[in-house]
Protein backbone atom coordinates (compact mmCIF):
# COMPACT_ATOMS: atom_id res chain seq x y z
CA UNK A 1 0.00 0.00 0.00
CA UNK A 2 2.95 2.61 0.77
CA UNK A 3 4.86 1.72 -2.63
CA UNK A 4 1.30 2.25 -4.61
CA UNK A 5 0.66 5.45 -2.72
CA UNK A 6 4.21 6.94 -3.38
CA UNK A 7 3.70 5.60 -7.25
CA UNK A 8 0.48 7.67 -7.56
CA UNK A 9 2.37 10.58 -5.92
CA UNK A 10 4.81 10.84 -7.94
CA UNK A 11 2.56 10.75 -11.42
CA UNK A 12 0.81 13.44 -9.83
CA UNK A 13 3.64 15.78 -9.14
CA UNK A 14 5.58 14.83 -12.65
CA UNK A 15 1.90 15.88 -14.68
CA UNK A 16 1.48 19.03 -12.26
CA UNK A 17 5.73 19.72 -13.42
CA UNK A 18 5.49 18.87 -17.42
CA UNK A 19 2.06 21.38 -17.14
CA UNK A 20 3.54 24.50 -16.03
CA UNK A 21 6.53 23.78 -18.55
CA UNK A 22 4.63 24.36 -21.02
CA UNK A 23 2.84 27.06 -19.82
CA UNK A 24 6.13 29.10 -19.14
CA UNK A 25 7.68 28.33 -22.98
CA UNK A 26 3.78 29.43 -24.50
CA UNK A 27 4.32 32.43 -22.72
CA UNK A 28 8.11 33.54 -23.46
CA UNK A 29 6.90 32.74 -27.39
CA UNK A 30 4.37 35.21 -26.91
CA UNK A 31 6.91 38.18 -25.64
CA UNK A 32 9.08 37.98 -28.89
CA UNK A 33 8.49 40.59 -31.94
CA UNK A 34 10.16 40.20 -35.31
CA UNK A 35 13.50 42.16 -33.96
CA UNK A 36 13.88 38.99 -31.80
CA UNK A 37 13.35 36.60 -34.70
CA UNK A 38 15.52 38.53 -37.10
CA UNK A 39 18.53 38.51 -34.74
CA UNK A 40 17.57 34.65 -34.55
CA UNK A 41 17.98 34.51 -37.94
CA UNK A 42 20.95 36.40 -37.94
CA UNK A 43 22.88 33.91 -35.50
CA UNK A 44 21.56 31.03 -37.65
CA UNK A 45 23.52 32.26 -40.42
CA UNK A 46 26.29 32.55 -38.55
CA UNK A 47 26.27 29.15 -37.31
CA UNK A 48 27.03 28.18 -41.15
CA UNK A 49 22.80 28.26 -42.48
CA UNK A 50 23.81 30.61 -44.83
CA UNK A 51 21.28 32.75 -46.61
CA UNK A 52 18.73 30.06 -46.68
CA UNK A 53 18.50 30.56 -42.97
CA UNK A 54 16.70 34.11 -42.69
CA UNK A 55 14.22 36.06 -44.66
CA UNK A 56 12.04 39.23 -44.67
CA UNK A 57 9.15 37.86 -42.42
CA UNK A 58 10.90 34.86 -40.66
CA UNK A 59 13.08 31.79 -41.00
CA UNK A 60 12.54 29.79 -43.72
CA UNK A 61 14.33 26.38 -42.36
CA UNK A 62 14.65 26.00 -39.17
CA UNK A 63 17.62 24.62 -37.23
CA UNK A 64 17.45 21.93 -34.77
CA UNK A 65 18.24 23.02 -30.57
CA UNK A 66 19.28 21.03 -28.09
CA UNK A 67 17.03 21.16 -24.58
CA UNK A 68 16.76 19.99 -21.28
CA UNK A 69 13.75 18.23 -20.39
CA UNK A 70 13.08 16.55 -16.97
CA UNK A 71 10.86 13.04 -16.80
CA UNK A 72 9.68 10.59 -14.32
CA UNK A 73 11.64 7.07 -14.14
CA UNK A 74 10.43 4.36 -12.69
CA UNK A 75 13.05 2.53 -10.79
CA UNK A 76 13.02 -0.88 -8.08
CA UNK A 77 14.18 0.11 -5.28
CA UNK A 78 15.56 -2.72 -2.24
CA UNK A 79 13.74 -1.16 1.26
CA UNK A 80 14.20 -2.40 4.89
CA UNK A 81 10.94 -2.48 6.17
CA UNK A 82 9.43 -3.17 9.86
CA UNK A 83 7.02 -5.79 10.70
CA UNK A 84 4.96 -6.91 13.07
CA UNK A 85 3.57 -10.61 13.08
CA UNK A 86 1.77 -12.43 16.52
CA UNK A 87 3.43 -15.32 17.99
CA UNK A 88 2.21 -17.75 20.64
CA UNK A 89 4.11 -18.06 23.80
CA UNK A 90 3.41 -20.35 26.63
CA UNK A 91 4.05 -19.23 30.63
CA UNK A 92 4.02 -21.46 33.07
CA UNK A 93 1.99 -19.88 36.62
CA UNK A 94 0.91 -21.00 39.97
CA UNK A 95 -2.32 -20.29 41.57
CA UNK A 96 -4.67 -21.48 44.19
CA UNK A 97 -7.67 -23.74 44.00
CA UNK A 98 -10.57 -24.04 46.66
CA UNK A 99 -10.67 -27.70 47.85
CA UNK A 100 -13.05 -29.24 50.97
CA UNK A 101 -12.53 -31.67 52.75
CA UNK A 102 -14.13 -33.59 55.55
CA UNK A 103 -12.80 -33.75 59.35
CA UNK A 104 -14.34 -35.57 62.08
CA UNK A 105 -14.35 -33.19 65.23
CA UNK A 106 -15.66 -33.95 69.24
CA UNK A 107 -17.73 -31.13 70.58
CA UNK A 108 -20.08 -30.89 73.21
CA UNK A 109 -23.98 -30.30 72.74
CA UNK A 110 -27.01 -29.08 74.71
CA UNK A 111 -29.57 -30.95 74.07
CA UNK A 112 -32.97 -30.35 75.48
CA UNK A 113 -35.59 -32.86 77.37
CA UNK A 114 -38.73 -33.11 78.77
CA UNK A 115 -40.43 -34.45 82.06
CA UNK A 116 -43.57 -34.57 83.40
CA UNK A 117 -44.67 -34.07 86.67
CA UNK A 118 -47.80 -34.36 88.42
CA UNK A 119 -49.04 -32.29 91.50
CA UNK A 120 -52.05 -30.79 93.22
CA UNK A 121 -52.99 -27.34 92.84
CA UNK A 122 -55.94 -25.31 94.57
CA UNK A 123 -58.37 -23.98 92.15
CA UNK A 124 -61.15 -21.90 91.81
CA UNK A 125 -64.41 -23.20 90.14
CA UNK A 126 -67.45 -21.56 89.53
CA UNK A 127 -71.07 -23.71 90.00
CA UNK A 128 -74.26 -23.14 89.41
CA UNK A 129 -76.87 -23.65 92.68
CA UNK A 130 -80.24 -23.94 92.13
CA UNK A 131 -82.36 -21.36 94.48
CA UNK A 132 -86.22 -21.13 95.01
CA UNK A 133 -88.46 -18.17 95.41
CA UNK A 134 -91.75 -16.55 95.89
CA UNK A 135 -93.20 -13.87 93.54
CA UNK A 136 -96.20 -12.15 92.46
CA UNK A 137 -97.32 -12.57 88.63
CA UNK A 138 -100.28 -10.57 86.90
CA UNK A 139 -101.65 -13.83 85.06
CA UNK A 140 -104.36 -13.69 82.45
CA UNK A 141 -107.73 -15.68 82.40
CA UNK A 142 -110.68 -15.88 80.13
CA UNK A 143 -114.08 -15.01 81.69
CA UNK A 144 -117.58 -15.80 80.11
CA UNK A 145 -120.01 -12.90 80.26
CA UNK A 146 -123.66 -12.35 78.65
CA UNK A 147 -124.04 -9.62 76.91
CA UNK A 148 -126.71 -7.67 74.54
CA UNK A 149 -126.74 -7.08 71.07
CA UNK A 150 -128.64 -5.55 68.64
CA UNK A 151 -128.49 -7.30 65.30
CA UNK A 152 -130.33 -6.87 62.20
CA UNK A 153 -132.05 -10.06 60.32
CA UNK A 154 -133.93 -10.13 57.41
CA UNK A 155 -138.12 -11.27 57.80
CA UNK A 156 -139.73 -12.55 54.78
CA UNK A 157 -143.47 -11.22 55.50
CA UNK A 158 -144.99 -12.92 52.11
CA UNK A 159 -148.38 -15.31 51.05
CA UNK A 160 -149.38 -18.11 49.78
CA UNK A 161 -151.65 -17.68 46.15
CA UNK A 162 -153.22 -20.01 43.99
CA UNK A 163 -152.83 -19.40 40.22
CA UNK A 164 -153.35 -21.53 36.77
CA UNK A 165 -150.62 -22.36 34.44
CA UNK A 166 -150.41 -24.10 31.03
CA UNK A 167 -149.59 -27.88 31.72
CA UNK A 168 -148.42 -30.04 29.10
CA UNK A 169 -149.61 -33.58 27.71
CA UNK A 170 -150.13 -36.08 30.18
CA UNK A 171 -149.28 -39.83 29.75
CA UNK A 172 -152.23 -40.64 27.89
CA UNK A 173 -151.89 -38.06 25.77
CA UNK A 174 -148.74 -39.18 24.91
CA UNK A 175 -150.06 -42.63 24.08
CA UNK A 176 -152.58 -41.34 22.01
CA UNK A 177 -150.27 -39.15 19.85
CA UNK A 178 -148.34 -42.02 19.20
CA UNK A 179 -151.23 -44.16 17.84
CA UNK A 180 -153.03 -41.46 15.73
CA UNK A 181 -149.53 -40.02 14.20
CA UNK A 182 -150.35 -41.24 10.91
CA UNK A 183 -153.73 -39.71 10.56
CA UNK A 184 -154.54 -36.00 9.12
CA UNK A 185 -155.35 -34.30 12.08
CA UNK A 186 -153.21 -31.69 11.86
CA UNK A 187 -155.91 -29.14 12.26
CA UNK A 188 -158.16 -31.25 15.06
CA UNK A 189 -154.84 -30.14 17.07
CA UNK A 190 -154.92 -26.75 16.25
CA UNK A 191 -158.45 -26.22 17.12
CA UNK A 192 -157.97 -27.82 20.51
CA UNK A 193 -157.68 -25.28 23.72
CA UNK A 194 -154.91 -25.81 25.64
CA UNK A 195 -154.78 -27.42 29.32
CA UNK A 196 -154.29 -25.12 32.62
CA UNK A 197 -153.79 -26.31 35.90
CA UNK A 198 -153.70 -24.65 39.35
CA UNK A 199 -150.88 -24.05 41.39
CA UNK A 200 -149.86 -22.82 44.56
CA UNK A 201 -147.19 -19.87 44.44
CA UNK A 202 -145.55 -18.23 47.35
CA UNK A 203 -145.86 -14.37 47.19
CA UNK A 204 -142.33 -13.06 49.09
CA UNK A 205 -142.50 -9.65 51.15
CA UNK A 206 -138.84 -9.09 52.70
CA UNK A 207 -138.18 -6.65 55.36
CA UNK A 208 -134.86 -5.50 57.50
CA UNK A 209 -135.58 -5.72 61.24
CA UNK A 210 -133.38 -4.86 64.09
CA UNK A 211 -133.52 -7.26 67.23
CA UNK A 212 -131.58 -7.41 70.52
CA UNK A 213 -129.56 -10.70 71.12
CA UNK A 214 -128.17 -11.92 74.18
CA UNK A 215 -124.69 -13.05 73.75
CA UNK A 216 -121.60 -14.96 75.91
CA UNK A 217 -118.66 -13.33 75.34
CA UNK A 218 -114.98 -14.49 76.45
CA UNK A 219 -113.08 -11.71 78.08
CA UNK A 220 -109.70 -11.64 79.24
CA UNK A 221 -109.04 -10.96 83.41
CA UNK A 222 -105.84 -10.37 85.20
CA UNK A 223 -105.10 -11.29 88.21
CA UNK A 224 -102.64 -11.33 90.29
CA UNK A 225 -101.22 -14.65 91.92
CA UNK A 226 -98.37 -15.81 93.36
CA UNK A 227 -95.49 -18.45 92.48
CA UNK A 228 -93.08 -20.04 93.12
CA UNK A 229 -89.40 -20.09 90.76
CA UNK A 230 -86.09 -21.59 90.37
CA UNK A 231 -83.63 -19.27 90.09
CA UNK A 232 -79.65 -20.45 89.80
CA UNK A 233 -76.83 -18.59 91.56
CA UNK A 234 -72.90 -18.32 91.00
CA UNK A 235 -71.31 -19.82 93.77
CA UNK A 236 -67.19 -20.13 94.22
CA UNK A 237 -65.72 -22.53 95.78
CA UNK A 238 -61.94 -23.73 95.78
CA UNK A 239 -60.83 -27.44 94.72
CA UNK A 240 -57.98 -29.38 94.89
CA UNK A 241 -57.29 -31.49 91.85
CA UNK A 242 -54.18 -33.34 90.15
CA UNK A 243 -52.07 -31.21 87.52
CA UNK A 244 -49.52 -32.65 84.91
CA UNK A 245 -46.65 -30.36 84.62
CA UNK A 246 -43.98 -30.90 81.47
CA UNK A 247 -40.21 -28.90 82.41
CA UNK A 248 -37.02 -28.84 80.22
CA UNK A 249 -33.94 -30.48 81.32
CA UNK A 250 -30.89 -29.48 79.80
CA UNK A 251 -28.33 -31.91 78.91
CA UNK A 252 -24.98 -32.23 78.10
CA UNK A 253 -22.93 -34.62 75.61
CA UNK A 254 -19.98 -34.97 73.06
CA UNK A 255 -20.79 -35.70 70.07
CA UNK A 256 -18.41 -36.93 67.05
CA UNK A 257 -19.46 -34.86 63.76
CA UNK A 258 -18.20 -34.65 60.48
CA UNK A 259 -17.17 -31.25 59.71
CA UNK A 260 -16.63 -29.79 56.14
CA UNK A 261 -14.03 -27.84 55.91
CA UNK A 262 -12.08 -25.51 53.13
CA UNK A 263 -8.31 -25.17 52.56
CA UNK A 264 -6.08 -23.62 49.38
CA UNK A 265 -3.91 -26.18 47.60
CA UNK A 266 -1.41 -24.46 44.82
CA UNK A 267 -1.10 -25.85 41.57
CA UNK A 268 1.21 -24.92 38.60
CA UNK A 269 -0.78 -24.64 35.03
CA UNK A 270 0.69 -23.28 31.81
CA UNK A 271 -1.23 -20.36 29.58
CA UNK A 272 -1.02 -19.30 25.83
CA UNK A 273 -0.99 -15.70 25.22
CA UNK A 274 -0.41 -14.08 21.64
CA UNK A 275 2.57 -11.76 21.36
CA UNK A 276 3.21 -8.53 18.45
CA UNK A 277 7.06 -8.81 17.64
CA UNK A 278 8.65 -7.00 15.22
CA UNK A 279 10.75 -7.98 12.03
CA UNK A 280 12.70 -6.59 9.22
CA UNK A 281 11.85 -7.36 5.73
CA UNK A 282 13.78 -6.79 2.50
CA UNK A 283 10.92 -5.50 -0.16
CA UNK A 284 11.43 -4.20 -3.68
CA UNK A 285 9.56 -0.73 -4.21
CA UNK A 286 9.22 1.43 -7.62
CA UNK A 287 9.74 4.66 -6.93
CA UNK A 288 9.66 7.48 -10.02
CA UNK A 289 12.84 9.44 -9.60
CA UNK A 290 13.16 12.90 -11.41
CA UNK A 291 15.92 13.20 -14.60
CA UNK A 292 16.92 15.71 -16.60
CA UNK A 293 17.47 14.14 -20.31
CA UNK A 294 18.74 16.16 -23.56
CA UNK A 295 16.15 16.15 -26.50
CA UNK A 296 17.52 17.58 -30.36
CA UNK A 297 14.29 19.22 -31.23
CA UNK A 298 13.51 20.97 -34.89
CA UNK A 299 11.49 24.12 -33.86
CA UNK A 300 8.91 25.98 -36.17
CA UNK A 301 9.31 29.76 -36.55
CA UNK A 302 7.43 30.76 -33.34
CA UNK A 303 10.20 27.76 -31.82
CA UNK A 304 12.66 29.97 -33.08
CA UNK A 305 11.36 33.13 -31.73
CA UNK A 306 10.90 31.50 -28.34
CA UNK A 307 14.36 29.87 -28.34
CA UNK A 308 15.62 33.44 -28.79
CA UNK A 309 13.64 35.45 -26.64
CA UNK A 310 14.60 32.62 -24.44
């Protein structure tokens, strides 16, 4: 990457050089009048052109100049260069690792029982005594008593009458109908007066009449009376009864335990770790290196003018 970079640099410096060159020799060829190219003239036919060389206006054959020109070569080039490349090394290290281990140890423990004991102890208790008395009650009773009412009823004040109402066939009648049915006597039936009979009817004449009623009533009575109740009292009295009592006993003993323990053992391991060293290297670089080379050029008549002026 440096050699490609220092390749492009120097292309761009040689094209910035060769530019401005040319500018420069376009100007100077642009100073010169014909004085300039006569007196050109004139030393070109000293230098053995003869008259061939000059004219009125300008040369007529030019002659050929020698110039300097400077160009870009491209040359390999041997260059020490540094570097770096990772190598692997190995270290050997100690460190410490946790490790447990078991150990039987004698220690004494507390341990904890119980007894029970049994003993009498006074207490109070509470009954419940059953006590009579004497006491005056209001107490209800029913009593009959007779009493008057007035009440109204409803008299039916009516007669007997005798009237006549149509009656129908009687049995015989019946009998008959049956036998003559066939006969024409359509209008013998017609002209026949019907049958009446007399009945009895009840005429009714209903009136509202008020009436006193004697009556036997149920009342209630109170009346006072006297009784006799059970009543319960509260009455404390002291007993003496057996009581279980449970106490802790503390105890000594050794006991044998296994007891886990921790202790650091060293241990030597080896680790890898990556390491930048540096190197020299031998590499072959082309690098453009600035000449100055000779060049017989044949210049035209503005050539010539320049070359003088110049």
């Amino acid at each position: 990457m440096r050699v490609r970079h220092l390749a492009l640099a120097a292309l761009l410096a040689a094209s910035l050089v060769g530019s401005a060159q040319a500018h420069f020799l376009r100007g100077k060829s642009n100073c010169c009048d014909n004085n300039c190219c006569n007196s050109c003239c004139n030393s070109g036919c000293n230098n053995g052109c003869g008259n061939n060389c000059c004219n009125n206006n300008c040369c007529s054959t030019p002659c050929p100049i020698t110039v300097n020109c400077y160009v870009w070569v491209q040359e390999q080039r041997q260059v020490c260069c540094t570097t770096y490349r990772t190598e692997q090394r190995q270290q050997v290290c100690t460190g410490c690792r946790c490790e447990h281990y078991t150990e039987q140890c004698m220690h004494t423990v507390c341990c904890k029982r119980y007894v029970t004991e049994q003993c009498m102890e006074t207490r109070c208790v509470c009954e419940r005594v059953p006590v009579w008395t004497e006491k005056t009650v209001m107490r209800e009773r029913c009593v009959t008593q007779q009493c008057t009412e007035m009440r109204t009823k409803c008299v039916d004040n009516g007669h007997w009458e005798c009237r006549e109402v149509p009656c129908g066939p009687s049995l015989m009648d019946r009998v008959g109908g049956l036998c003559h049915k066939h006969h024409n006597d359509c209008c013998n039936c017609c002209c026949e007066c019907q049958k009446t009979k007399q009945v009895k009817c009840w005429c009714p004449c209903k009136e509202t009449v008020c009436c006193p009623v004697t009556v036997c009533k149920k009342v209630k009575v109170c009346e006072p009376c006297t009784v006799k109740c059970c009543c319960y009292q509260t009455v404390t009295r002291q007993v003496q009864c057996p009581v279980c009592h449970t106490r802790c006993v503390c105890e000594q003993k050794q006991v044998c335990e296994n007891v886990c323990k921790t202790r650091m053992v060293p241990y030597t391991y080896t680790k890898c770790y990556n390491v930048c060293v540096p190197c020299q290297e031998m590499r072959t670089v082309t690098v453009c290196v600035r000449k100055c080379v000779q060049k017989q050029i044949t210049p035209s008549c503005c050539g010539c003018c320049a070359s003088c002026c110049h």
